[in-house]
C-alpha atoms as a PDB file:
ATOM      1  CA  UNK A   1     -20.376 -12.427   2.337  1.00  0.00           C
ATOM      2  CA  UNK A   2     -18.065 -11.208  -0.105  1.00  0.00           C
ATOM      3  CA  UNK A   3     -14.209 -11.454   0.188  1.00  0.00           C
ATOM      4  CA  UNK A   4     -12.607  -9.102   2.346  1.00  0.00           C
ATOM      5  CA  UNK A   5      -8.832  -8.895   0.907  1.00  0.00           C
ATOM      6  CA  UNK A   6      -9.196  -9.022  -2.478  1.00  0.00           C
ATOM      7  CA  UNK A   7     -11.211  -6.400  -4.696  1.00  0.00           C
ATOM      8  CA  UNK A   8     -10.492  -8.552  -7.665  1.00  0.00           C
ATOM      9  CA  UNK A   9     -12.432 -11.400  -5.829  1.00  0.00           C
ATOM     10  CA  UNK A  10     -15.260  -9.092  -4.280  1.00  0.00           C
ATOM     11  CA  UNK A  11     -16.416  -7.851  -8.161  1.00  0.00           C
ATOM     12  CA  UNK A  12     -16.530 -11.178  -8.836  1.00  0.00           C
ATOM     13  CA  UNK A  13     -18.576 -12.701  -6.723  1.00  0.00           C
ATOM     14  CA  UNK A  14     -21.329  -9.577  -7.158  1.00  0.00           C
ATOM     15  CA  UNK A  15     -20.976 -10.413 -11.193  1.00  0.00           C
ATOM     16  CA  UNK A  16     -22.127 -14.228  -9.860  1.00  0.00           C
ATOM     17  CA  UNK A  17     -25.010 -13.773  -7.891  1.00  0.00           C
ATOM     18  CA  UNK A  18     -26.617 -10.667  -9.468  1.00  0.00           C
ATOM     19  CA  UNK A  19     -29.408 -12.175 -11.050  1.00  0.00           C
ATOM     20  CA  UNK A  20     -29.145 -10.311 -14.353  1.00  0.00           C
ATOM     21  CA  UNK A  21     -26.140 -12.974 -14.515  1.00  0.00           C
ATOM     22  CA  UNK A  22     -25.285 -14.700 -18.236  1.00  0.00           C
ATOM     23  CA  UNK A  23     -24.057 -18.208 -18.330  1.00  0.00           C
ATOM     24  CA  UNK A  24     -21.196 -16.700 -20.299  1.00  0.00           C
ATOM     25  CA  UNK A  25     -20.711 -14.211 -17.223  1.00  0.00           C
ATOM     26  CA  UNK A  26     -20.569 -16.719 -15.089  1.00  0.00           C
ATOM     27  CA  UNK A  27     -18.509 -19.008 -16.939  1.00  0.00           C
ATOM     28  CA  UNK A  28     -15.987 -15.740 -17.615  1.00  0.00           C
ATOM     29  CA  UNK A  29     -16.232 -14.670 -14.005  1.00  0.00           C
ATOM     30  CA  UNK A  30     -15.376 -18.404 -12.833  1.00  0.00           C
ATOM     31  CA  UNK A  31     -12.109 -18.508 -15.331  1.00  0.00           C
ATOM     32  CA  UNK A  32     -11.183 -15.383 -13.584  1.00  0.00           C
ATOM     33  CA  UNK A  33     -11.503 -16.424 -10.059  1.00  0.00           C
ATOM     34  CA  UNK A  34      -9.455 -19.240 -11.178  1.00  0.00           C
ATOM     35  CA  UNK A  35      -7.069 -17.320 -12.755  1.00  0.00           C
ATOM     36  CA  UNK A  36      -6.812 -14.759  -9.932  1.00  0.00           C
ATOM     37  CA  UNK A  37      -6.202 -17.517  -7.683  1.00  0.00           C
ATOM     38  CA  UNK A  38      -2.812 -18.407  -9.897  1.00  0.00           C
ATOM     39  CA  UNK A  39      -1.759 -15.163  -9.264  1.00  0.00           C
ATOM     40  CA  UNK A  40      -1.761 -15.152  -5.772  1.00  0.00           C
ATOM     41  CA  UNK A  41       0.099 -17.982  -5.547  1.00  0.00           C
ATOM     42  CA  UNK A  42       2.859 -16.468  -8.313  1.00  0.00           C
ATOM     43  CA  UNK A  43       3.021 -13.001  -6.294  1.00  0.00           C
ATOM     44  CA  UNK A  44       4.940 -14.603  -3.002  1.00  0.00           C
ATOM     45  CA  UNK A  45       7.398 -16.583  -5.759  1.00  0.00           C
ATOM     46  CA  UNK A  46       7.789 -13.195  -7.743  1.00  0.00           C
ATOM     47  CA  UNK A  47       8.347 -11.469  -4.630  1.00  0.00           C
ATOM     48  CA  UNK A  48      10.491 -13.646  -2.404  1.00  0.00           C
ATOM     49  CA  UNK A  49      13.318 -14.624  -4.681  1.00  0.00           C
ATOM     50  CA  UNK A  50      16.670 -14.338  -3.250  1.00  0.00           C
ATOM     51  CA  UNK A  51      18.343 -11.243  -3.902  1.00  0.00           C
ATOM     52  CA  UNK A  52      21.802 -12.035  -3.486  1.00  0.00           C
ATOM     53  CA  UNK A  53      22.337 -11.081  -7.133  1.00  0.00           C
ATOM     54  CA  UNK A  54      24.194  -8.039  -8.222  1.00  0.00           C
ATOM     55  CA  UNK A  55      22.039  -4.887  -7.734  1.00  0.00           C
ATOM     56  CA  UNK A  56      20.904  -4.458 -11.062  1.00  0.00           C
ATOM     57  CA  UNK A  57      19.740  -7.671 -11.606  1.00  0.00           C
ATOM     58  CA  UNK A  58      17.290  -7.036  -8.211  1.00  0.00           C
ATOM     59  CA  UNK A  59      16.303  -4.449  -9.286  1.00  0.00           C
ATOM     60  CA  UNK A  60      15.123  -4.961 -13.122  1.00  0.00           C
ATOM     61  CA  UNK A  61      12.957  -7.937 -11.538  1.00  0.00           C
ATOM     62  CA  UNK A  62      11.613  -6.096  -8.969  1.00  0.00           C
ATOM     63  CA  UNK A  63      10.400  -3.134 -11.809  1.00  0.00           C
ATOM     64  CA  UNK A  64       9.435  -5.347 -13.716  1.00  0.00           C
ATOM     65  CA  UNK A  65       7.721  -7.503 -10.714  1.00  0.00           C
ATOM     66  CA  UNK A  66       6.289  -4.153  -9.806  1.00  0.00           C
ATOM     67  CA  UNK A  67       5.082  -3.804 -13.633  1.00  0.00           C
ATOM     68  CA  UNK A  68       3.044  -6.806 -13.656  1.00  0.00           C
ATOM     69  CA  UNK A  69       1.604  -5.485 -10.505  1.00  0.00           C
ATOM     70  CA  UNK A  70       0.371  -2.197 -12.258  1.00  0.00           C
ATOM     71  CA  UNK A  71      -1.094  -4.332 -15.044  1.00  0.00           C
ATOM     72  CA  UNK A  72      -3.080  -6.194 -12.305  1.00  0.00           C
ATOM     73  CA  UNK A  73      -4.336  -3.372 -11.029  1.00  0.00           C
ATOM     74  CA  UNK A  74      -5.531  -1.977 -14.448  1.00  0.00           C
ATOM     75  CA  UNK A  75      -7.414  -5.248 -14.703  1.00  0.00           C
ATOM     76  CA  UNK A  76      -9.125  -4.866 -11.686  1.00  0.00           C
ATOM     77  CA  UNK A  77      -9.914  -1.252 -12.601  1.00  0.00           C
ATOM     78  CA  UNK A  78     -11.189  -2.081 -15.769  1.00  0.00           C
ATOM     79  CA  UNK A  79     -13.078  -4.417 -14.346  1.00  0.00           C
ATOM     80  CA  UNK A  80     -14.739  -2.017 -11.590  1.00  0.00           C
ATOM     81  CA  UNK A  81     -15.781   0.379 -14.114  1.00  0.00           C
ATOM     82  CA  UNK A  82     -17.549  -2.290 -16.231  1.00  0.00           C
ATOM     83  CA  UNK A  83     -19.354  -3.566 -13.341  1.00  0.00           C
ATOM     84  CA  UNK A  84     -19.953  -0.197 -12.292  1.00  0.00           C
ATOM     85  CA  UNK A  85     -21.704   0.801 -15.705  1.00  0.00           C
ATOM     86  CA  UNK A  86     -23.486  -2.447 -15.855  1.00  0.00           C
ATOM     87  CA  UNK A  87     -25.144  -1.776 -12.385  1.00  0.00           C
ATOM     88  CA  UNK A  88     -26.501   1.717 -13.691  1.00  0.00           C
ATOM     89  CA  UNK A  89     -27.711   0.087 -16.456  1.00  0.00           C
ATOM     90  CA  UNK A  90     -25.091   1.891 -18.883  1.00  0.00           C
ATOM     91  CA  UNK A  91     -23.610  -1.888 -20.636  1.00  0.00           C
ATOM     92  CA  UNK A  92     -25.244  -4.216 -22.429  1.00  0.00           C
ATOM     93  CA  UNK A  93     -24.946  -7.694 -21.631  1.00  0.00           C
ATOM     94  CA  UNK A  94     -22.495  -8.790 -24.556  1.00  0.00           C
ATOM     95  CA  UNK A  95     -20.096  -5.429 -23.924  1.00  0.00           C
ATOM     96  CA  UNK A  96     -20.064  -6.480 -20.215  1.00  0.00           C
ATOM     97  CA  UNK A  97     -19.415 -10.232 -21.253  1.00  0.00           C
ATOM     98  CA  UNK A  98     -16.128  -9.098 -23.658  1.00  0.00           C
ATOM     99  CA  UNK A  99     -15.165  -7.248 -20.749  1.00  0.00           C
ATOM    100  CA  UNK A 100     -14.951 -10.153 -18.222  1.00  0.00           C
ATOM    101  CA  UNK A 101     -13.010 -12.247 -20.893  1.00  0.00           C
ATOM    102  CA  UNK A 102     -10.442  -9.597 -21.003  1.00  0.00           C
ATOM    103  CA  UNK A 103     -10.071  -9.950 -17.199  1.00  0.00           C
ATOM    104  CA  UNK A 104      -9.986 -13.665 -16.990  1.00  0.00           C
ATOM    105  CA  UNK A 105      -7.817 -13.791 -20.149  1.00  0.00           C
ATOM    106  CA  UNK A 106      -5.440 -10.466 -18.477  1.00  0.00           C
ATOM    107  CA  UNK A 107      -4.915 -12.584 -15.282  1.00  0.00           C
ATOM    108  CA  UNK A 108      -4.435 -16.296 -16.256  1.00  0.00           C
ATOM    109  CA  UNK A 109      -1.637 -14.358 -18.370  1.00  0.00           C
ATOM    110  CA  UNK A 110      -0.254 -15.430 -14.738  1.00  0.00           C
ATOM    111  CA  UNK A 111       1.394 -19.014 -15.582  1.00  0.00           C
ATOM    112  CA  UNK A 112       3.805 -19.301 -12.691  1.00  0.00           C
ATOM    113  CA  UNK A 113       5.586 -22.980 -12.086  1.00  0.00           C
ATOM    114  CA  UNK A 114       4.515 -23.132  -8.557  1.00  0.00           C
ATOM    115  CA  UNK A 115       7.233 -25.725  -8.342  1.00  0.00           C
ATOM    116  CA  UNK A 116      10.349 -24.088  -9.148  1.00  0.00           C
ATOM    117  CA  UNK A 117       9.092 -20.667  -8.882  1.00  0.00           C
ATOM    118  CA  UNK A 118      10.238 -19.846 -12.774  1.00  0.00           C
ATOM    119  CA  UNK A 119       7.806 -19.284 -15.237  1.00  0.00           C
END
């Protein structure tokens, strides 16, 4: 059964068990699960800092929190539409391939120090 709370992680799972499946898709799709993994772990650290700095401080890291959100979320998009053409038989193997390496590459972009919370 696929994942319930994470589109990201639902796509990704359909890319590895559809049987038209390349080892390079798989390989891709496993760097990204990885990856997207990282970035649930960096969200909470992003998100939770203390904000007893002066205003504008808090708030340039929370745009700019709320940026790499947005650039998440065009990832996953990306990512829908690929899968979506691929399905219908509208992407080739190797355009569908360069397409997962953007994603994994796009989200292990997410480096956080889980240990100090700093990146």
């Amino acid at each position: 059964m696929p994942p319930l709370n994470s589109r990201m992680l639902g796509l990704l799972d359909e890319v590895l068990h559809d049987e038209r499946a390349t080892i390079r898709m798989i390989e891709a799709a496993g760097r990204a699960i990885a990856a997207e993994a990282r970035c649930h772990l960096a969200i909470p650290v992003d998100d939770k800092r203390p904000n007893h700095e002066p205003a504008e401080v808090v708030t340039a890291r929370a745009i700019a929190f709320a940026r790499r959100i947005g650039d998440l979320v065009v990832l996953e998009d990306e990512l829908a539409a690929a899968w979506d053409e691929r399905r219908d038989g509208r992407l080739g193997d190797e355009s569908f391939e360069a397409v997962l390496d953007r994603v994994a590459a796009g989200l292990d972009a997410w480096r956080p120090d889980l240990s100090t919370g700093d990146r």
